[in-house]
Protein backbone atom coordinates (compact mmCIF):
# COMPACT_ATOMS: atom_id res chain seq x y z
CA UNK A 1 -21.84 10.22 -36.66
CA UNK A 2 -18.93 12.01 -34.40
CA UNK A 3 -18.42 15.67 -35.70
CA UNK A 4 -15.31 16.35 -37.83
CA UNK A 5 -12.90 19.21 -37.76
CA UNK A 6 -15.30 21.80 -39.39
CA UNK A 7 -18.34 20.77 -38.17
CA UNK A 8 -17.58 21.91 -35.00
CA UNK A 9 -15.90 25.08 -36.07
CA UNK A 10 -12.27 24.44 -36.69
CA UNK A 11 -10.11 24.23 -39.81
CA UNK A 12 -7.03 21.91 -39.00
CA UNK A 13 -5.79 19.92 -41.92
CA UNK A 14 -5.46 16.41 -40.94
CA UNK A 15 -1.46 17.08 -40.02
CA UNK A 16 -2.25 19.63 -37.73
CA UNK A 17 -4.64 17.35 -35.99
CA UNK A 18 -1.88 14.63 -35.61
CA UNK A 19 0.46 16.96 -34.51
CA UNK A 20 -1.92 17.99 -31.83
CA UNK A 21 -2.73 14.51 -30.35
CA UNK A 22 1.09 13.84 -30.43
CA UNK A 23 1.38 16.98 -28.24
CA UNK A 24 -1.29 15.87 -25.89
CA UNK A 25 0.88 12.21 -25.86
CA UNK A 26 3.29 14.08 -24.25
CA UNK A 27 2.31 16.06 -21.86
CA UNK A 28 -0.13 13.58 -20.63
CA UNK A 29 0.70 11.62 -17.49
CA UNK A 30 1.52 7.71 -17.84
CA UNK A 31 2.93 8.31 -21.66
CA UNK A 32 5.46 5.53 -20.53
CA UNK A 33 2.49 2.86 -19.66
CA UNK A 34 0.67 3.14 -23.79
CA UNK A 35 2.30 -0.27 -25.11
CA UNK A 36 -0.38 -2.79 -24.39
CA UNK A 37 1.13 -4.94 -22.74
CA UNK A 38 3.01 -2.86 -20.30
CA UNK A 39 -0.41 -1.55 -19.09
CA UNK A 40 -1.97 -4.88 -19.29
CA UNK A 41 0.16 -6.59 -16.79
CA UNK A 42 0.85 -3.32 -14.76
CA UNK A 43 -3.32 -3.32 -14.81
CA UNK A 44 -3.26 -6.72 -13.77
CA UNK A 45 -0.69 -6.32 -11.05
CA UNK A 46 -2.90 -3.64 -9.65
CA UNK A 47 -5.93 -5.64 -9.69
CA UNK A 48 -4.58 -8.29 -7.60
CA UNK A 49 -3.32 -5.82 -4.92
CA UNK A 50 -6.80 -3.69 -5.10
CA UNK A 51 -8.14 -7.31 -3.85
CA UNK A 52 -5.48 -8.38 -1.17
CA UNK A 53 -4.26 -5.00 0.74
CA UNK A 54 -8.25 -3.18 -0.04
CA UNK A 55 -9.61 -6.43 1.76
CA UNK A 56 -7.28 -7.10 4.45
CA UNK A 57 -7.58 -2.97 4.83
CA UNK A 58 -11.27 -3.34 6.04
CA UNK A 59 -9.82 -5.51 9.54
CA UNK A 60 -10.30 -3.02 11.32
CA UNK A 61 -14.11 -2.53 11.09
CA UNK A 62 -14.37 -5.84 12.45
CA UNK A 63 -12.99 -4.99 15.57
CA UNK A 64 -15.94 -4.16 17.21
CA UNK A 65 -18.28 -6.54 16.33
CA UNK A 66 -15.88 -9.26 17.05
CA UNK A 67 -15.19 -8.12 20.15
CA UNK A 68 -19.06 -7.50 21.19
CA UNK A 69 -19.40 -11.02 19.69
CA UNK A 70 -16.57 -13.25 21.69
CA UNK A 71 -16.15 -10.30 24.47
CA UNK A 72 -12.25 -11.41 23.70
CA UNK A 73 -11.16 -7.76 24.88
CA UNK A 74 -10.24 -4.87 22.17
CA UNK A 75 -6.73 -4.78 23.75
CA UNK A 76 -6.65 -8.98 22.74
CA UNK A 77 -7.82 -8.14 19.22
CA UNK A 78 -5.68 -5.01 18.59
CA UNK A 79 -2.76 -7.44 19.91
CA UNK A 80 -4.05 -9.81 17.07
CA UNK A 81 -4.36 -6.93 14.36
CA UNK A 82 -1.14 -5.61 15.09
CA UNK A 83 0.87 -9.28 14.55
CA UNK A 84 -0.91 -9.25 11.51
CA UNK A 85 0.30 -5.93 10.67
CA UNK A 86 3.94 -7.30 11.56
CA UNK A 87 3.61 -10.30 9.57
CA UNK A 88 2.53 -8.70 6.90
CA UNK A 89 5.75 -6.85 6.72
CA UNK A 90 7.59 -9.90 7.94
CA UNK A 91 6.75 -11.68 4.89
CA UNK A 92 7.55 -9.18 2.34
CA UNK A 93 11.33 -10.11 2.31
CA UNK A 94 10.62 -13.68 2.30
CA UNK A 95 8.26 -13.56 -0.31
CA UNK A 96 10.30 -11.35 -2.32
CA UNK A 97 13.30 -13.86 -2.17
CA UNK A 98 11.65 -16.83 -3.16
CA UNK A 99 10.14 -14.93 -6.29
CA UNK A 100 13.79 -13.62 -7.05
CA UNK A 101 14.61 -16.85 -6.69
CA UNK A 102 11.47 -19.05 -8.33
CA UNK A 103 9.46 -16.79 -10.14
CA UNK A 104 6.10 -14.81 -8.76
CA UNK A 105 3.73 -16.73 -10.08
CA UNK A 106 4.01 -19.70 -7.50
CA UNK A 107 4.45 -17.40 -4.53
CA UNK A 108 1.17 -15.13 -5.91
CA UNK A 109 -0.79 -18.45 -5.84
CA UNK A 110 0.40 -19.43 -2.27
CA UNK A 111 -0.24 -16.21 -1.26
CA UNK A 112 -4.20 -15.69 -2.66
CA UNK A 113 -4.73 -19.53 -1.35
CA UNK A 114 -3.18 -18.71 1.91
CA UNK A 115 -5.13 -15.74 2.32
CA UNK A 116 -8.63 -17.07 1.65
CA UNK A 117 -8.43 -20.29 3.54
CA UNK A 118 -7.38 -18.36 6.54
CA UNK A 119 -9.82 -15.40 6.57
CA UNK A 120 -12.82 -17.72 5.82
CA UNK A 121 -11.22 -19.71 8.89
CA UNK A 122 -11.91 -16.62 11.09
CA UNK A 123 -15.31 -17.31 12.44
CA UNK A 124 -14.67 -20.57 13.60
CA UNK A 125 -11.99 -19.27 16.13
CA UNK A 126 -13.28 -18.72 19.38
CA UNK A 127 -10.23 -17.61 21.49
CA UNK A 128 -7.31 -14.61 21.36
CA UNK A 129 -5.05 -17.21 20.05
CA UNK A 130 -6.93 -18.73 17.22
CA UNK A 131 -7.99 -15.40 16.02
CA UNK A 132 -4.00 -14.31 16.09
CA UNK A 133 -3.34 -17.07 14.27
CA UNK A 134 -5.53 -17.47 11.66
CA UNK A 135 -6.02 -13.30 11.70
CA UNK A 136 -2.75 -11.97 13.06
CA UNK A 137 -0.71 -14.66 11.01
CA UNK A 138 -1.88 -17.16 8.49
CA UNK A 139 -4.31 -14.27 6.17
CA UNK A 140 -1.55 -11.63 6.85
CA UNK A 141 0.99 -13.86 5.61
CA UNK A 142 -1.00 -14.43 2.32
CA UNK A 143 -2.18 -11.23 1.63
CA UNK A 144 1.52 -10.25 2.11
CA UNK A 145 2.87 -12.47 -0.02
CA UNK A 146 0.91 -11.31 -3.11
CA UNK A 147 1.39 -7.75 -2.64
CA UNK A 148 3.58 -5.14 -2.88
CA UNK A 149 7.08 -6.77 -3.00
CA UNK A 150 6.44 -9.49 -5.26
CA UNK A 151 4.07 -7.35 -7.67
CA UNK A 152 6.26 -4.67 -7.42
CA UNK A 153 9.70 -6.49 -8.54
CA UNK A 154 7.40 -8.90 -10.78
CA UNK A 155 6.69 -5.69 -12.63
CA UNK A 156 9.59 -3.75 -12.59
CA UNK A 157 11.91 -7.26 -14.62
CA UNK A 158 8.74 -7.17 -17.16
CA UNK A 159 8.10 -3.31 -18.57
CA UNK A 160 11.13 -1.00 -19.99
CA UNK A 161 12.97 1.05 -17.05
CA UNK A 162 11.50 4.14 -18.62
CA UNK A 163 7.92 2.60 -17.27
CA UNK A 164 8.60 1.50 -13.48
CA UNK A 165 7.66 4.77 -11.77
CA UNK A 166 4.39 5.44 -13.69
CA UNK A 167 3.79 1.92 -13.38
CA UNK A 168 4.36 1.93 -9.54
CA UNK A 169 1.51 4.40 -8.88
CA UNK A 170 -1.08 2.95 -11.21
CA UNK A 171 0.03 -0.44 -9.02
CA UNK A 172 -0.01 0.98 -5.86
CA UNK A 173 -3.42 3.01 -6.51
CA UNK A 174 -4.73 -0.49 -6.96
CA UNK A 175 -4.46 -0.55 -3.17
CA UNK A 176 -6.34 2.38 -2.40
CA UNK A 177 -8.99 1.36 -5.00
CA UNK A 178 -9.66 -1.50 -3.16
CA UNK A 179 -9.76 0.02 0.45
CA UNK A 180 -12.80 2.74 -1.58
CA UNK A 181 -14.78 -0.39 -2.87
CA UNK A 182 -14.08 -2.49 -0.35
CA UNK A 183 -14.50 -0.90 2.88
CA UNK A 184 -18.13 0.62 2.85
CA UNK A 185 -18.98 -3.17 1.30
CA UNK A 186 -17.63 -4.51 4.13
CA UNK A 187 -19.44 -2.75 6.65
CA UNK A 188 -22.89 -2.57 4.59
CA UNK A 189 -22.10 -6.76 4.84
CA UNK A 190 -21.28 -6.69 8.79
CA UNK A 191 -25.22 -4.95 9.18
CA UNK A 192 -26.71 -7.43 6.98
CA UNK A 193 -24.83 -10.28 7.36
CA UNK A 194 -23.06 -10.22 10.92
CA UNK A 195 -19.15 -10.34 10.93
CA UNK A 196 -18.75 -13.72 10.70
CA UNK A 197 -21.01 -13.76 7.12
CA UNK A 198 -18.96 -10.64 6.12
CA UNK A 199 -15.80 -12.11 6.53
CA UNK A 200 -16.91 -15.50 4.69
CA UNK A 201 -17.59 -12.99 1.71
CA UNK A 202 -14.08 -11.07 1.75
CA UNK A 203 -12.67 -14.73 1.69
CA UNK A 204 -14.63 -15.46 -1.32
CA UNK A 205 -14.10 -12.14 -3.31
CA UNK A 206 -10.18 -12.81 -2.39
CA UNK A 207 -10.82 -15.55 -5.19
CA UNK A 208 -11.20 -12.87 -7.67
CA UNK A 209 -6.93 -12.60 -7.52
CA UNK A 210 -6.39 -16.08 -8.86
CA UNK A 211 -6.97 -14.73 -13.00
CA UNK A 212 -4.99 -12.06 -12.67
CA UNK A 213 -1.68 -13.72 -11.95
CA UNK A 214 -1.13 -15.42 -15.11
CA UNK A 215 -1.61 -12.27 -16.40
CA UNK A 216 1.52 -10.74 -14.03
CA UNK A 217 3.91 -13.69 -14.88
CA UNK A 218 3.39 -14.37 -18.49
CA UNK A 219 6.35 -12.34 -19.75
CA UNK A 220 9.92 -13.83 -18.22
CA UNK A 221 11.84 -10.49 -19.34
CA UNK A 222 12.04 -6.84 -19.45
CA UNK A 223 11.54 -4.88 -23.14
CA UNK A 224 15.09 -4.00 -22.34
CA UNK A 225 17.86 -5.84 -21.64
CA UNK A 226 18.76 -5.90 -17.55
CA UNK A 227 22.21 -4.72 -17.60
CA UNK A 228 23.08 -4.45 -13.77
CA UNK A 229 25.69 -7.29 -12.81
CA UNK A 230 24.36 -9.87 -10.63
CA UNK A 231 26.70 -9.81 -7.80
CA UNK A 232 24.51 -12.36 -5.32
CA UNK A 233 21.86 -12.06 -3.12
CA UNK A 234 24.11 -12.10 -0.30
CA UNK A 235 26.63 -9.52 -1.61
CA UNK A 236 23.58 -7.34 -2.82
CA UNK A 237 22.35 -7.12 0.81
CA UNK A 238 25.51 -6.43 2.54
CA UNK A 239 26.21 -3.98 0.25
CA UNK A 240 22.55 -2.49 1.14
CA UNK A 241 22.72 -2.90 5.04
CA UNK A 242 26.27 -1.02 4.36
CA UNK A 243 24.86 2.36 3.16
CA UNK A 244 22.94 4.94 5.29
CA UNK A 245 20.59 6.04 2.58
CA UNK A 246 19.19 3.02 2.96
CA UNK A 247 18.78 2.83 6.43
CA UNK A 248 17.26 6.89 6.32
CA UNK A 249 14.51 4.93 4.07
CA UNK A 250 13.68 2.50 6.33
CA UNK A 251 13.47 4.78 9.46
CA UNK A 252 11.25 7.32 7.23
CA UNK A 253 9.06 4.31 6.09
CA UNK A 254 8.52 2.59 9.77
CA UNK A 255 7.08 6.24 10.13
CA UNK A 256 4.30 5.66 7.90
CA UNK A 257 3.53 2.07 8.64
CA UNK A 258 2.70 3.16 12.38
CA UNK A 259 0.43 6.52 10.58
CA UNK A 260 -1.84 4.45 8.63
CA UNK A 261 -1.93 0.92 11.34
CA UNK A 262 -2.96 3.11 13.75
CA UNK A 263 -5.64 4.99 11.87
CA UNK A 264 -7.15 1.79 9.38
CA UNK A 265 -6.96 -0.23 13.32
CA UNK A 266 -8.61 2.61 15.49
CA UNK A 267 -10.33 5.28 13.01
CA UNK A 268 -13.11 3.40 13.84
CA UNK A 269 -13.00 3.80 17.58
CA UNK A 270 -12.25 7.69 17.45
CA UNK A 271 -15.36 8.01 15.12
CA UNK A 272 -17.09 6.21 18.17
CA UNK A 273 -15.45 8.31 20.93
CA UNK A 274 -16.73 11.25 19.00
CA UNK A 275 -20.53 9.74 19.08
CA UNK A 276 -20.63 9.43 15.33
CA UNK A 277 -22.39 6.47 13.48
CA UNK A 278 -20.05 3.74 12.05
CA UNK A 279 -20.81 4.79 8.51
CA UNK A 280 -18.09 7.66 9.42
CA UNK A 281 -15.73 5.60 9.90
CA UNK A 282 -16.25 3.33 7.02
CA UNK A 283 -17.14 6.08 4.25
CA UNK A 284 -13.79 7.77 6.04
CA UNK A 285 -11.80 5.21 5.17
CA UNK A 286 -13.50 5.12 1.55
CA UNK A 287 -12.66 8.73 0.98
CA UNK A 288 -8.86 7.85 2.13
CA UNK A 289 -9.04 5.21 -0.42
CA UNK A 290 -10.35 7.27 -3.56
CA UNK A 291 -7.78 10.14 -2.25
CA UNK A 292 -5.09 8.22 -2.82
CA UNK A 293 -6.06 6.71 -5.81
CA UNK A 294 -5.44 10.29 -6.96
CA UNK A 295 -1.97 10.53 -4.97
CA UNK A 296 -0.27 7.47 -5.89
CA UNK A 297 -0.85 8.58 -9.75
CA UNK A 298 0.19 11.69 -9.36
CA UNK A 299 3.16 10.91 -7.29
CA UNK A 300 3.73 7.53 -9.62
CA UNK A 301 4.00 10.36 -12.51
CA UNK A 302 6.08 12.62 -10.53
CA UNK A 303 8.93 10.08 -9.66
CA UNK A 304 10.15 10.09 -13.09
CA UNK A 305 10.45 14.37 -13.03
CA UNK A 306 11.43 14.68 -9.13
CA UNK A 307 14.05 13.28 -6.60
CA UNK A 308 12.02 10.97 -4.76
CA UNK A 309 13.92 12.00 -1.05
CA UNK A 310 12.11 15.67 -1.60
CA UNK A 311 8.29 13.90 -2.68
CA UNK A 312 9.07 11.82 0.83
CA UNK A 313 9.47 14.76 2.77
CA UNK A 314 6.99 16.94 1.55
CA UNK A 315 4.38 14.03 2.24
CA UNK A 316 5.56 13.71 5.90
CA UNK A 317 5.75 16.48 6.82
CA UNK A 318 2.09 17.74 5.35
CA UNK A 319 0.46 14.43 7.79
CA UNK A 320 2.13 16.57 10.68
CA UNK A 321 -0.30 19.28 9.60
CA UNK A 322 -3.11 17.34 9.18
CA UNK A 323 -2.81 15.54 12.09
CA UNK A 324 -2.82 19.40 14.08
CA UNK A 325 -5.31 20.61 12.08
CA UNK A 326 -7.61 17.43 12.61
CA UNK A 327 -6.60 18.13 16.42
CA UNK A 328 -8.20 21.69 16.34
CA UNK A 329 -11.14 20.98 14.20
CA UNK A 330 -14.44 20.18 16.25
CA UNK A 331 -15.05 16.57 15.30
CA UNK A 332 -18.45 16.13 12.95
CA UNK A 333 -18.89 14.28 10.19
CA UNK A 334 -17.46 16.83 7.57
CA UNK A 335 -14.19 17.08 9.62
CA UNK A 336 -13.57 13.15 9.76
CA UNK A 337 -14.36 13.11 5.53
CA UNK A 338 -12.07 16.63 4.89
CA UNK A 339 -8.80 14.91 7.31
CA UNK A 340 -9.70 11.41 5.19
CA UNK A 341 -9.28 13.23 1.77
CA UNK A 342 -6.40 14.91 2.84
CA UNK A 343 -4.41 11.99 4.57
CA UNK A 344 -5.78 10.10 1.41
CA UNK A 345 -3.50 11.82 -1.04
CA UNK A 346 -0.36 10.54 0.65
CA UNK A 347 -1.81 7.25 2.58
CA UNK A 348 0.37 4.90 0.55
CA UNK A 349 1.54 7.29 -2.06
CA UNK A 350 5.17 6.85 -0.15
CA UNK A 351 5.36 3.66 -2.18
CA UNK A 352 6.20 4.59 -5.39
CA UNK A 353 9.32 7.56 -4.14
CA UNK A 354 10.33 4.61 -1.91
CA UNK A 355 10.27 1.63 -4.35
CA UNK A 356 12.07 4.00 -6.79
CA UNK A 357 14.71 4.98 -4.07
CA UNK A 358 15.34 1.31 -3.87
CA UNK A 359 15.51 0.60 -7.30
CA UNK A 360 17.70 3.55 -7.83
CA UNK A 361 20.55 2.65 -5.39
CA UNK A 362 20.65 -1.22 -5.92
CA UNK A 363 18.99 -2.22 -9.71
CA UNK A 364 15.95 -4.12 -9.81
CA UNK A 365 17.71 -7.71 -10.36
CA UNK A 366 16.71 -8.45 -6.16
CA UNK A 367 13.82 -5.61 -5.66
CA UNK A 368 11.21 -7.86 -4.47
CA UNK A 369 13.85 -8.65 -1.19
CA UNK A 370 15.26 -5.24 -0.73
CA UNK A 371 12.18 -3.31 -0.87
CA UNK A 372 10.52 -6.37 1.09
CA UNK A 373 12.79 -5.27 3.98
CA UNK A 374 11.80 -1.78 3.56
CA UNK A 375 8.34 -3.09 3.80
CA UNK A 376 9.19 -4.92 6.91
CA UNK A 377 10.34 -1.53 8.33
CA UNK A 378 6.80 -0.43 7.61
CA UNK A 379 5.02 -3.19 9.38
CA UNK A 380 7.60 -2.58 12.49
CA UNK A 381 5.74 0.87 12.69
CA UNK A 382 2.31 -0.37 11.86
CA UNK A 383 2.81 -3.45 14.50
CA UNK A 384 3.19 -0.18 17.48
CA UNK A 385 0.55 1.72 15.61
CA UNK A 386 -2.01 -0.51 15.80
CA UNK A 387 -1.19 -2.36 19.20
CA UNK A 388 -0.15 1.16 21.34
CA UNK A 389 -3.32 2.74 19.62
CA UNK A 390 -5.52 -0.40 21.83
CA UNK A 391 -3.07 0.05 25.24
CA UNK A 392 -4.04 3.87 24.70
CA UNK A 393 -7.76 3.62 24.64
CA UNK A 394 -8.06 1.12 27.18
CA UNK A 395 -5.81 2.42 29.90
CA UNK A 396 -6.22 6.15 28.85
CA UNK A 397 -9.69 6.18 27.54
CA UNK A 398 -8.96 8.35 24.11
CA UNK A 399 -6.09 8.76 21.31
CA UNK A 400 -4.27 11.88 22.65
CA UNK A 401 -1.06 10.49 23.09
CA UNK A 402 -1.09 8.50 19.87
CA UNK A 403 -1.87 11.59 18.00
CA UNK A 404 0.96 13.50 19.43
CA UNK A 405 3.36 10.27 18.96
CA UNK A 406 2.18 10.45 15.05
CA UNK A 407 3.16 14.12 14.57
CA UNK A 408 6.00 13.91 16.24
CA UNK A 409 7.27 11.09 13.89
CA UNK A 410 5.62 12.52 10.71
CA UNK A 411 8.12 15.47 10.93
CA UNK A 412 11.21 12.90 12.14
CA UNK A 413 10.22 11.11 9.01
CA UNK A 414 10.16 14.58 7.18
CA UNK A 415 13.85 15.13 8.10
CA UNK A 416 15.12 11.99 7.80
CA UNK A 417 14.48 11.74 3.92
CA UNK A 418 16.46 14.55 3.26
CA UNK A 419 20.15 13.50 3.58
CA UNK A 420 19.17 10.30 1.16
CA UNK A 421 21.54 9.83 -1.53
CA UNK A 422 20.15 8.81 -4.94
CA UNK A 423 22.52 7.99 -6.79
CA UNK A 424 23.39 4.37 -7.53
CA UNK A 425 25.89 2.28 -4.72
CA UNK A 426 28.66 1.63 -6.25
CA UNK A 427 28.71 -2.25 -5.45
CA UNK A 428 31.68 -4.25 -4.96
CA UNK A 429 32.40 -8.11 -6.70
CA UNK A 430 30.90 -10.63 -4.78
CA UNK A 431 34.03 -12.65 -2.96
C-alpha cells in the first residue's frame, strides 16, 4: 500500500496537498503538452523522426566499410553523403508544400516507403553513381520528406499555439533519441552482420514509422481557431524572401547544417586518425544523441520564456568554444565522449528557436514550406560540410582546416542571430 500523508511524517490536509501538485504543474517544464492528445500526437510525431533522421544519422559509419568493400574512394562516397545531405534539405520545401497543400499523411507515407525501398537498395549498387542515387538521393529524399518540415507544421495546425514550442523540443529530441539508439546498433550490426546486412536491417526498422502516422494526421484542426489570414502561398513567400530577419535565419542555420554534416560524415575518420577503435566514434555519436535529447527539451521549454534570436546565439557561439577546446585537448577516448556531450546539448537544439522564429514572423498556415527552406539552408551547409570534410582528408591528410572553417562560422552564425526581428511581418493583401 503507498504511504499517505502521515505515514511518512507530514500533516497536509488533503487541500494543501492539491495545492501543492498544482504548484509543481506549474513550474514543471512541458505544462503546455498535459492534454492527451496534444502529447499523443506530439509523441507520435517524435517517434517517426527518432526512426528517419536517428537512422539516416548512422550513414556515416558506413563509410568505411563501404569503401574497404567496393574500394569506390572515400572522396566518391563523401561526394555521395553530401548530395544526400543536400537533398535532404532540398526536399524539405517541397515536401512541406505538398502537405500545406494535401495533407501530411500522404507525403509521411511516400516518404517512410521511399526511404526503405531505397536504403535496402544500397547493397546491390556497385558503382559511385548507384550508391549517389539510391544513397545520396532516393533514401535522403524519403527520410526528408517525413521529417522535420512536414512533422513540424503537421503539429503546429493540430495542438493550441500555447503548445508549439514545448512541443517542438519533445519532437525534435525524437531525433537525437534515435541517433543514441540507433547508432551504436548500427555499428554492433556492421561487426556482426557486414554493412550490407546492417543496412538491410535499418531498412527494415524504418518500417517501424508506418503506425505512427495515422497517429500525426488524425486531427484536421488546431484546439484553437487559426486566425492568421491566408494571403497565398505565393504572396506568403514574397513577403518572406522580402524581410532580412529571415534571411539572418537562414545564413545562421546553413552554419549549423555544415557543424553537424561534417562531424556525423567524418567523426568517424578523426576517431581513426587519432588511432582510436570505432566504438569511439559510434558511442560518440550516441552520447551527442542522449545530449541533445536533454537540449532540445530544455531549449523546446525555453522558447516559450526567451527570444529565440538570443538562445541562437548563445548556442553558436558556445560550438566555437568547443570546437577550441576539443582543439587543445589531447585526443583519448574521454576527450572524444566530454566534446560529444557538450556539442550534444545544442546538436539540433537550433530547431525549436528556429522553427519558432519562423512561426513567429509568418503564422503557421504555410510552416511546413517556409521552415522547409530554412531547412534547405541547412542542408546547403551540411552538403560543404560533409563533401569539403572528404577533399580535406584526402588531399591534406587530417581535419585542420575544417575545424578552423567550423569556428570561424560558429561565431558568424553567433552574430548573425542577433539583429533578427521577432516580431510578426506585417504582410500585405495578396494582388
Amino acid at each position: 500500500m503507498t504511504a499517505g500523508p502521515s505515514e511518512v511524517g507530514y500533516d497536509q490536509s488533503p487541500r494543501e496537498w492539491v495545492c501543492a501538485v498544482q504548484i509543481i504543474r506549474k513550474i514543471s517544464m512541458f505544462r503546455t503538452l498535459r492534454s492527451p492528445g496534444v502529447m499523443a500526437i506530439t509523441l507520435a510525431a517524435a517517434g517517426i523522426l527518432m526512426i528517419t533522421s536517428g537512422i539516416r544519422l548512422t550513414n556515416g559509419l558506413f563509410l568505411s566499410p563501404i569503401n574497404s568493400s567496393t574500394g569506390l574512394g572515400i572522396v566518391s562516397l563523401s561526394l555521395a553523403m553530401a548530395i544526400g545531405q543536400f537533398v535532404w534539405g532540398a526536399v524539405q520545401p517541397l515536401a512541406g508544400a505538398l502537405a500545406d497543400r494535401h495533407g501530411a499523411r500522404p507525403v509521411l507515407l511516400g516518404g517512410v516507403a521511399l526511404m526503405v525501398v531505397a536504403t535496402a537498395s544500397i547493397p546491390f549498387m556497385t558503382s559511385a553513381f548507384g550508391i549517389s542515387v539510391m544513397l545520396g538521393v532516393l533514401s535522403a529524399a524519403g527520410a526528408g520528406a517525413a521529417s522535420f518540415s512536414v512533422l513540424m507544421g503537421a503539429v503546429a495546425q493540430r495542438i493550441p499555439a500555447e503548445s508549439r514550442g514545448e512541443a517542438s523540443g519533445v519532437i525534435n529530441a525524437g531525433s537525437s533519441l534515435g541517433q543514441f539508439v540507433f547508432a551504436p546498433v548500427a555499428q554492433k550490426l556492421i561487426q556482426l552482420m557486414g554493412w550490407m546486412g546492417a543496412m538491410w536491417t535499418m531498412a527494415a526498422l524504418t518500417l517501424l514509422a508506418l503506425p505512427l502516422v495515422h497517429k500525426v494526421t488524425a486531427n484536421t484542426k488546431a484546439a484553437q481557431a487559426n486566425t492568421e489570414p491566408d494571403l497565398g502561398l505565393r504572396q506568403t513567400l514574397r513577403d518572406a524572401f522580402k524581410t532580412p530577419s529571415y534571411g539572418l535565419i537562414h545564413a545562421g542555420f546553413f552554419t549549423c547544417g555544415f557543424h553537424i554534416a561534417f562531424l556525423v560524415t567524418h567523426l568517424p575518420g578523426e576517431v581513426d586518425l587519432c588511432g582510436l577503435p570505432p566504438e569511439v566514434a559510434s558511442w560518440s555519436l550516441a552520447i551527442i544523441g542522449l545530449a541533445n535529447i536533454a537540449g532540445s527539451l530544455v531549449v523546446g521549454s525555453a522558447v516559450s520564456k526567451y527570444r529565440s534570436k538570443m538562445i541562437l546565439a548563445l548556442m553558436y557561439a558556445s560550438r566555437a568554444a568547443l570546437v577550441l577546446w576539443y582543439l587543445w585537448m589531447p585526443k583519448t577516448d574521454l576527450t572524444f565522449y566530454l566534446f560529444a556531450a557538450g556539442l550534444g546539448l545544442t546538436w539540433l537544439a537550433t530547431v525549436p528557436p528556429t522553427a519558432a522564429l519562423v512561426g513567429k514572423l509568418f503564422g503557421i498556415r504555410y510552416m511546413g514550406t517556409l521552415f522547409g527552406m530554412t531547412l534547405l539552408s541547412h542542408q546547403i551547409g551540411g552538403f560543404l560540410g560533409a563533401w569539403l570534410g572528404g577533399l580535406a582528408i584526402t588531399q591534406q591528410g587530417d581535419y585542420s582546416w575544417m575545424w578552423y572553417a567550423d569556428i570561424a562560422l560558429a561565431v558568424a552564425a553567433a552574430v548573425l542571430n542577433l539583429p533578427i526581428k521577432e516580431a510578426p511581418v506585417r504582410q500585405t493583401a495578396a494582388a
